[in-house]
PDB file of N, CA and C in Angstrom:
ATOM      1  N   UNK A   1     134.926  34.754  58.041  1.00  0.00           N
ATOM      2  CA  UNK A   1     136.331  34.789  58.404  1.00  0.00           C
ATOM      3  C   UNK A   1     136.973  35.978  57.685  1.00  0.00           C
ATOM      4  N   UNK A   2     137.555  36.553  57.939  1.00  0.00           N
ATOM      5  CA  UNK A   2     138.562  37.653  57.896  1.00  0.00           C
ATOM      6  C   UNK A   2     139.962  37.560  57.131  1.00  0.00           C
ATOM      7  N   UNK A   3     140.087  37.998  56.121  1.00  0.00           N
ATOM      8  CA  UNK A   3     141.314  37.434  55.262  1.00  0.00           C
ATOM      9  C   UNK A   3     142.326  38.850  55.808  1.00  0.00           C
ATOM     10  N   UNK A   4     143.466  38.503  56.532  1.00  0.00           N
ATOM     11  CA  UNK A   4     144.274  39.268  56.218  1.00  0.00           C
ATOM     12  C   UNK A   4     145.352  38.816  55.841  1.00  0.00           C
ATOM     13  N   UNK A   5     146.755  40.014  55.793  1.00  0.00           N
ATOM     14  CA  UNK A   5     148.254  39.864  55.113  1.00  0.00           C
ATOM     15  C   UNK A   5     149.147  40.048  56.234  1.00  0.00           C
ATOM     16  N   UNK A   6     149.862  39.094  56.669  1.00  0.00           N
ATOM     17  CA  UNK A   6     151.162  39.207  57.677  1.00  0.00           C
ATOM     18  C   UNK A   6     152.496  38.886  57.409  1.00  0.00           C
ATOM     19  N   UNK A   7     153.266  40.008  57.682  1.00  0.00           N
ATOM     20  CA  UNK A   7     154.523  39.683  57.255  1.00  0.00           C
ATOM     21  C   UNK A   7     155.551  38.997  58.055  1.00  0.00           C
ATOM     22  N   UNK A   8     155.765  37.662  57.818  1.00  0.00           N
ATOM     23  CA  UNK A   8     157.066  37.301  58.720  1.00  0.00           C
ATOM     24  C   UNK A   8     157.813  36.338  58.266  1.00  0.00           C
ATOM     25  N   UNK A   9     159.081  35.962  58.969  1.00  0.00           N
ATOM     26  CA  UNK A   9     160.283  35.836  58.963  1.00  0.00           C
ATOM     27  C   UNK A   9     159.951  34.455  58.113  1.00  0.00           C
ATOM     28  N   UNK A  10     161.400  34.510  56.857  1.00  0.00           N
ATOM     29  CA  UNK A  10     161.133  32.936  56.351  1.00  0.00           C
ATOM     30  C   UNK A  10     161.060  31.972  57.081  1.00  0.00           C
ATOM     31  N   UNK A  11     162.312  31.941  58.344  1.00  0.00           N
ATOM     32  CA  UNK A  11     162.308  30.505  59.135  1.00  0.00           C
ATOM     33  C   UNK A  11     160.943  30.318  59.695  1.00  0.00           C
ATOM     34  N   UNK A  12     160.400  31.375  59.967  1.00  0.00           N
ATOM     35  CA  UNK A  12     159.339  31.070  61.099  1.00  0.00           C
ATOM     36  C   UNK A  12     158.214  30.319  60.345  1.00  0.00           C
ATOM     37  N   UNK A  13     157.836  31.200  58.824  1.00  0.00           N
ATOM     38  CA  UNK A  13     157.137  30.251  57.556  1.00  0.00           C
ATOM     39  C   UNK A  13     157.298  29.263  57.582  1.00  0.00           C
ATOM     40  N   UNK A  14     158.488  28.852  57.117  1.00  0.00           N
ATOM     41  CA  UNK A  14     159.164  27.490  57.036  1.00  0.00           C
ATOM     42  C   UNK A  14     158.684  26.220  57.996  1.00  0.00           C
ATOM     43  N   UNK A  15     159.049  26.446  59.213  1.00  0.00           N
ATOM     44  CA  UNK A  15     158.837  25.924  60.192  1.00  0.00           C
ATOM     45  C   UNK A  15     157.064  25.319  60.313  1.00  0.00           C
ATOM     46  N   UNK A  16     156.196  26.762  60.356  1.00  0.00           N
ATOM     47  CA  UNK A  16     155.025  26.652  60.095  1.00  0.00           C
ATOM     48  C   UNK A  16     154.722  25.663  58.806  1.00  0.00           C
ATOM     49  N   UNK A  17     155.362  25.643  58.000  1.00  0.00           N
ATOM     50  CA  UNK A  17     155.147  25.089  56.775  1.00  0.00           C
ATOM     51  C   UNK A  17     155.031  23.313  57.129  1.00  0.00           C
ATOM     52  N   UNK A  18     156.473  23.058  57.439  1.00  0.00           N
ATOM     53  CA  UNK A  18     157.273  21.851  58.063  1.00  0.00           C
ATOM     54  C   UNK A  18     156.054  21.561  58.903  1.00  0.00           C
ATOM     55  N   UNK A  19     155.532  21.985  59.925  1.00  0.00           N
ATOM     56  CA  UNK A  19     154.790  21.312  60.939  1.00  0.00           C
ATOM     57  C   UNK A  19     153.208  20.714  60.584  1.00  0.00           C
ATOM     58  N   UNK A  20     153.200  21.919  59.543  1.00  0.00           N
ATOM     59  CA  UNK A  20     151.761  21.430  58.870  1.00  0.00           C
ATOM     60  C   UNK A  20     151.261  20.675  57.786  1.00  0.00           C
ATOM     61  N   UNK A  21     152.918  19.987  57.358  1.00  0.00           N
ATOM     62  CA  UNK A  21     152.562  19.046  56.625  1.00  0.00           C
ATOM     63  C   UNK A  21     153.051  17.966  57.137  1.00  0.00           C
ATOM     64  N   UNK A  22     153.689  17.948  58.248  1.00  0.00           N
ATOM     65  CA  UNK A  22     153.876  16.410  59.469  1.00  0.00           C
ATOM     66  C   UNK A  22     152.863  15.912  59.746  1.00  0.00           C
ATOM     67  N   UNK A  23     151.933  17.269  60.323  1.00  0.00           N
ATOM     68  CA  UNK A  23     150.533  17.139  61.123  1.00  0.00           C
ATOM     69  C   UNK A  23     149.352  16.494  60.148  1.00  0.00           C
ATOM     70  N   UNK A  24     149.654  17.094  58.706  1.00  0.00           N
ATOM     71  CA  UNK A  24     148.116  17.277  57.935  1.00  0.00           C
ATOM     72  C   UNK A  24     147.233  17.770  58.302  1.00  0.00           C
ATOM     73  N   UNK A  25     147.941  18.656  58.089  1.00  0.00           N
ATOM     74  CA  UNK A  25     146.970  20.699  58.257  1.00  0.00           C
ATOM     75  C   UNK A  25     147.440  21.258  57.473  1.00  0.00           C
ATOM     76  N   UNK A  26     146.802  22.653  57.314  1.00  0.00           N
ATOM     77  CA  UNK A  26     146.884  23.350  56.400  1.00  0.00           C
ATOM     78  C   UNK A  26     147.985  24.977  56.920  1.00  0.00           C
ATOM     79  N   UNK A  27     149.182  25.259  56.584  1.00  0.00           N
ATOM     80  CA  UNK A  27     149.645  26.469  57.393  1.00  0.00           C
ATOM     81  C   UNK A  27     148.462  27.620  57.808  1.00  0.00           C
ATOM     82  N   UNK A  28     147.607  27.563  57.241  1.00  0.00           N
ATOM     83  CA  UNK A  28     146.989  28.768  57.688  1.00  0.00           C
ATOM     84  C   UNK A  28     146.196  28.308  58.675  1.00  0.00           C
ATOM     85  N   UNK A  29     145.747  27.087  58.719  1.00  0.00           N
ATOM     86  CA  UNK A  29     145.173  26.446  60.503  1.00  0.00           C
ATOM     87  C   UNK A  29     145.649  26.660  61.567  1.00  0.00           C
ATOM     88  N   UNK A  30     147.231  26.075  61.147  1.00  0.00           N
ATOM     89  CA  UNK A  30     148.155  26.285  62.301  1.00  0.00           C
ATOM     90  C   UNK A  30     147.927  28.021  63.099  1.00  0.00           C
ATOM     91  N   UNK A  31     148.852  28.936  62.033  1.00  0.00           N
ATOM     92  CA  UNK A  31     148.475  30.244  62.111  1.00  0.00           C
ATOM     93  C   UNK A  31     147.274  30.834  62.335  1.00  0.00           C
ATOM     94  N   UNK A  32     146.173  30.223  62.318  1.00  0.00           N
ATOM     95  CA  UNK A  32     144.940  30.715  62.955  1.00  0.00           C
ATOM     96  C   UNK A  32     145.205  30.063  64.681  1.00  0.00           C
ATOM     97  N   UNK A  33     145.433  28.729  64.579  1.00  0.00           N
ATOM     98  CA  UNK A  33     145.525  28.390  66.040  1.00  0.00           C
ATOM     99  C   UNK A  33     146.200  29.092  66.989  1.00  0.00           C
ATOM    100  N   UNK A  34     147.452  29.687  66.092  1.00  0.00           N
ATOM    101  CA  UNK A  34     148.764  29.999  67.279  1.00  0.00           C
ATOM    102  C   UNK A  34     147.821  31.507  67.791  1.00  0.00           C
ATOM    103  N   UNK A  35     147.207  32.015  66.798  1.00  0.00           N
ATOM    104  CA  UNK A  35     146.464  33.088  66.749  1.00  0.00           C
ATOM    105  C   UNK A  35     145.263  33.113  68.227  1.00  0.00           C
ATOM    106  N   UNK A  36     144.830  31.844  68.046  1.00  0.00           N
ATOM    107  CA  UNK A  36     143.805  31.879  69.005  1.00  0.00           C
ATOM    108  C   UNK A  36     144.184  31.493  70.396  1.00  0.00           C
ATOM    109  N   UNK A  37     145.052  30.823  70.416  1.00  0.00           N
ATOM    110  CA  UNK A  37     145.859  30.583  71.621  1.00  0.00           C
ATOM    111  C   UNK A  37     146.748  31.752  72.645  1.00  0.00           C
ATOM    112  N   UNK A  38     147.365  32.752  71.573  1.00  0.00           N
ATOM    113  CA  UNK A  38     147.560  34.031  71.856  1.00  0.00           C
ATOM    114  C   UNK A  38     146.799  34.717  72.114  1.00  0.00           C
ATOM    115  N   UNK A  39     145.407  34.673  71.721  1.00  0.00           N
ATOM    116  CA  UNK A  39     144.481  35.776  72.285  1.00  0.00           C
ATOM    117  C   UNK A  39     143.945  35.601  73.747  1.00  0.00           C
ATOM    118  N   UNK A  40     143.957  34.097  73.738  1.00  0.00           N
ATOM    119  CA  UNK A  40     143.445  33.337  75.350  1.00  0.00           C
ATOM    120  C   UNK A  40     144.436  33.891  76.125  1.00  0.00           C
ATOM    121  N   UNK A  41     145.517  33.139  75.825  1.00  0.00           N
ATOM    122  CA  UNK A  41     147.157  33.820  77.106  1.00  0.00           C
ATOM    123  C   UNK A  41     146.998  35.145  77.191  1.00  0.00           C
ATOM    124  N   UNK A  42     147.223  35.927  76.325  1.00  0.00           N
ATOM    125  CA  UNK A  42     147.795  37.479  76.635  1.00  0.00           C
ATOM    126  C   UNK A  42     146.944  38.576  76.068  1.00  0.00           C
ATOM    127  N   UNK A  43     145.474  38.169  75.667  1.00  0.00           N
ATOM    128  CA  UNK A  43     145.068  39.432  75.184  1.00  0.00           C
ATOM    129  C   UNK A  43     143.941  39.275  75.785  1.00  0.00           C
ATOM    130  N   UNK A  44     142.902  38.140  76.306  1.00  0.00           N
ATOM    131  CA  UNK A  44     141.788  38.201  76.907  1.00  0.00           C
ATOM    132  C   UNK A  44     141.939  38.462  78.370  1.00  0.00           C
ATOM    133  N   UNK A  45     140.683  38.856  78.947  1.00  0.00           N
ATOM    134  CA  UNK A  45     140.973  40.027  80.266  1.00  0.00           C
ATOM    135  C   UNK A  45     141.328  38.407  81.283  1.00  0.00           C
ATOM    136  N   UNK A  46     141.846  38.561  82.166  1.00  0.00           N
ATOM    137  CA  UNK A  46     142.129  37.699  83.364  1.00  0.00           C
ATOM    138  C   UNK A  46     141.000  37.237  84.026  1.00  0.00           C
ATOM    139  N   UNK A  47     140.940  36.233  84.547  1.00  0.00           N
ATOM    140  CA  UNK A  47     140.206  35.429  85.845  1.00  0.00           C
ATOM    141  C   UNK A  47     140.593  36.655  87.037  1.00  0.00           C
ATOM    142  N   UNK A  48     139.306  36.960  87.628  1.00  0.00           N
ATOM    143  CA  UNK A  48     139.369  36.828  89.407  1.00  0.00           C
ATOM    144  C   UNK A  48     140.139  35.896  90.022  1.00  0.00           C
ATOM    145  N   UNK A  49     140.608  36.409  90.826  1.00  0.00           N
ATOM    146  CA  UNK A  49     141.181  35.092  91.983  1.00  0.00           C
ATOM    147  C   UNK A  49     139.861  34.083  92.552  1.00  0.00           C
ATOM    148  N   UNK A  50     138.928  35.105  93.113  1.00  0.00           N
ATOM    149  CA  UNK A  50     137.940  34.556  92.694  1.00  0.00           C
ATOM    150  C   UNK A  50     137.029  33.619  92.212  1.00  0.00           C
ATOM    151  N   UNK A  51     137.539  33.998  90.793  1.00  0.00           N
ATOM    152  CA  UNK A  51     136.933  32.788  90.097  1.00  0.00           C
ATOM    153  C   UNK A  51     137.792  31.036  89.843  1.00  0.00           C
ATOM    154  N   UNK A  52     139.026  31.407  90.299  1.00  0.00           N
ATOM    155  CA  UNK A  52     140.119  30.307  90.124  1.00  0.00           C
ATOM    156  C   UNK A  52     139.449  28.850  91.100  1.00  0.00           C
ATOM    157  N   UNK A  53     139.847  27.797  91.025  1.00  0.00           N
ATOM    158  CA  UNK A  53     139.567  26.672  91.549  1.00  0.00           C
ATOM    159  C   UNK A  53     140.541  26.385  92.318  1.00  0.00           C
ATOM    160  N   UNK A  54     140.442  26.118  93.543  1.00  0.00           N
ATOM    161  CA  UNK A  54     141.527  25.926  94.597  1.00  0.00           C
ATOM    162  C   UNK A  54     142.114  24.562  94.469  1.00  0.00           C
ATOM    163  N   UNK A  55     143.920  24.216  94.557  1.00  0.00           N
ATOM    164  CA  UNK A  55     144.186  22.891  93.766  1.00  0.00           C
ATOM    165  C   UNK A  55     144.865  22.717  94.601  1.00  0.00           C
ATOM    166  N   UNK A  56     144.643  21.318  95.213  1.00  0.00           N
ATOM    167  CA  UNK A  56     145.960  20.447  96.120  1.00  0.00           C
ATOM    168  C   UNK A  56     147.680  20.568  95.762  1.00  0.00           C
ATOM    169  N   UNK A  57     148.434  21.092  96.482  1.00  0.00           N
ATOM    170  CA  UNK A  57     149.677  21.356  96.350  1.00  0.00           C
ATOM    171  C   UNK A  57     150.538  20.068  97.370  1.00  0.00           C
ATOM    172  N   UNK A  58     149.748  19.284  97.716  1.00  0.00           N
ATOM    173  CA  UNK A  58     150.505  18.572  98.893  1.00  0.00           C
ATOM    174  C   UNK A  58     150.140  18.636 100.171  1.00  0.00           C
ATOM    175  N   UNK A  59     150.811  18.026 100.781  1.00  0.00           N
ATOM    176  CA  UNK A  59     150.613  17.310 102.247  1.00  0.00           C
ATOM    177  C   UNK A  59     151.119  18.613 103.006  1.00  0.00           C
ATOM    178  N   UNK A  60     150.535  19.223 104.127  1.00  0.00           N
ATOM    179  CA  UNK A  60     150.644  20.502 105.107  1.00  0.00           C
ATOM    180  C   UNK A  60     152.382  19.800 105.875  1.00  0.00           C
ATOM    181  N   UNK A  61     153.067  20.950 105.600  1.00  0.00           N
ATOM    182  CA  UNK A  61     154.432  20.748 106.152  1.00  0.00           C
ATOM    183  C   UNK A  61     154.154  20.989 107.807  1.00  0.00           C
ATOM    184  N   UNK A  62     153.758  22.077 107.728  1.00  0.00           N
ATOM    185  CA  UNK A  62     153.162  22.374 109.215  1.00  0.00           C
ATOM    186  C   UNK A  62     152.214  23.164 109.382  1.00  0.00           C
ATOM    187  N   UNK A  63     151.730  22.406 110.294  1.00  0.00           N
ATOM    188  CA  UNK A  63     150.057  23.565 110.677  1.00  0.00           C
ATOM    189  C   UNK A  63     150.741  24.572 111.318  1.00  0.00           C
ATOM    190  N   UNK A  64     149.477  26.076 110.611  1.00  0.00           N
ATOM    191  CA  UNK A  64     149.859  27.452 111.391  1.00  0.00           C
ATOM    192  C   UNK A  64     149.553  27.559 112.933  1.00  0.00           C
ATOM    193  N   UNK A  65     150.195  27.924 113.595  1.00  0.00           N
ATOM    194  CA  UNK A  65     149.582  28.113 115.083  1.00  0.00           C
ATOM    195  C   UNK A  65     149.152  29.985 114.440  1.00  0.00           C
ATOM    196  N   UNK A  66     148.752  30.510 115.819  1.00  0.00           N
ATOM    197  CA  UNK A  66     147.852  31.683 116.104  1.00  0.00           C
ATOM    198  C   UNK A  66     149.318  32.865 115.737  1.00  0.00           C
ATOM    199  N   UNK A  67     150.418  32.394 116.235  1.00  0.00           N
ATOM    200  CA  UNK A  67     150.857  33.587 116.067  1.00  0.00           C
ATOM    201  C   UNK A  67     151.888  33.318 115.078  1.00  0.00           C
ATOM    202  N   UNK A  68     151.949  32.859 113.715  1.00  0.00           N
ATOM    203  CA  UNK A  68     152.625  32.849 112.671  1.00  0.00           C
ATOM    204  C   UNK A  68     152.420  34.085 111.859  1.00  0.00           C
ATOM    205  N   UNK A  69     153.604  34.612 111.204  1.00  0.00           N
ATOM    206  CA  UNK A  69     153.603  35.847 110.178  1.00  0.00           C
ATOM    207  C   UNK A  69     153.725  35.067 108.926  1.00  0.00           C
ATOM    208  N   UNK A  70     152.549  34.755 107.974  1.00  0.00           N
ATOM    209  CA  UNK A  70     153.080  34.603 107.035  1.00  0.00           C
ATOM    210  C   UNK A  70     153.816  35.354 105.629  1.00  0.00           C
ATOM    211  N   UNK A  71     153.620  36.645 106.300  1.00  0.00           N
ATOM    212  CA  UNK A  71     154.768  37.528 105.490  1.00  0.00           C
ATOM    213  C   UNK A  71     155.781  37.339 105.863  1.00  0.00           C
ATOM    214  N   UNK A  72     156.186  37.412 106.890  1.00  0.00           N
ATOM    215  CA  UNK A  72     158.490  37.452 107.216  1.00  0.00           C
ATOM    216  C   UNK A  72     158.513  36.452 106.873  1.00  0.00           C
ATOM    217  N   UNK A  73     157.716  35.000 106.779  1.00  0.00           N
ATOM    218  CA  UNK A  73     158.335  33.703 106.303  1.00  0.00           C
ATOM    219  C   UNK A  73     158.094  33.791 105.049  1.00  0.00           C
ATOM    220  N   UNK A  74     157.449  34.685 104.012  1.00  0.00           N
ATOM    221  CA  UNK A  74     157.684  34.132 102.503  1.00  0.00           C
ATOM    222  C   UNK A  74     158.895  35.413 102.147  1.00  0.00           C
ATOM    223  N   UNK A  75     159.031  36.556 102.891  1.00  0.00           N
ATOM    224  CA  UNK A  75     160.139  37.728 103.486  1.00  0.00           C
ATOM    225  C   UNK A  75     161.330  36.648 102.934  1.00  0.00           C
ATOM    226  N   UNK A  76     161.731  35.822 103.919  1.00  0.00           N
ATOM    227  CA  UNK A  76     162.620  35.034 104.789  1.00  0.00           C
ATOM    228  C   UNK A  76     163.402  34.144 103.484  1.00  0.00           C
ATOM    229  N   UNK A  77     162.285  33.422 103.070  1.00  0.00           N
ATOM    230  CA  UNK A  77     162.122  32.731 102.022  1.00  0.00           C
ATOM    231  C   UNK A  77     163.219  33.045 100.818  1.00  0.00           C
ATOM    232  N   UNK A  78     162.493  34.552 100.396  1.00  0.00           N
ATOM    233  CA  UNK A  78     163.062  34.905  99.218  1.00  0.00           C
ATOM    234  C   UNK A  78     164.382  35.454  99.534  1.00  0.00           C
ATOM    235  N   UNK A  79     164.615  35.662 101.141  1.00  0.00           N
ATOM    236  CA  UNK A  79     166.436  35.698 100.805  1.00  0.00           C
ATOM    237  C   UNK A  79     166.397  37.599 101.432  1.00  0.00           C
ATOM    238  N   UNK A  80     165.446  38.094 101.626  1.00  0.00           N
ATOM    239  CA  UNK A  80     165.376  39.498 101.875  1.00  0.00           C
ATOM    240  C   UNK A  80     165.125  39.941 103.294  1.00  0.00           C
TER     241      UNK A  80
END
């Protein structure tokens, strides 16, 4: 493991502090977690569409016939 030094805001310490002794953890767990959780969201490369799992949104409002645009209706949609 990797020891480094980060500088931040008392409240935000604080807070960190507060939560990790509600929880029974240690602040620097927490701060490793928020750490690793941030790297998943916004720093590791993206999924393919591809690779995504296709998920039930609900019951079909209406089936497409042959000559539907579904661009001017999501167009339409947003008001443009």
């Amino acid at each position: 493991m990797k020891t480094i030094t980060v500088n931040v805001s008392e409240p935000v310490y604080r807070a960190f502090q507060e939560h990790a002794r509600h929880s029974d953890r240690t602040t620097s767990e927490l701060i490793r977690e928020a750490m690793a959780l941030y790297r998943d969201q916004c720093i590791r490369s993206r999924q393919s569409l591809r690779d995504l799992q296709p998920m039930s949104l609900g019951k079909v409002l209406r089936p497409l016939s042959a000559d539907d645009d579904l661009l001017a209706e999501m167009l339409d949609a947003e008001g443009t």
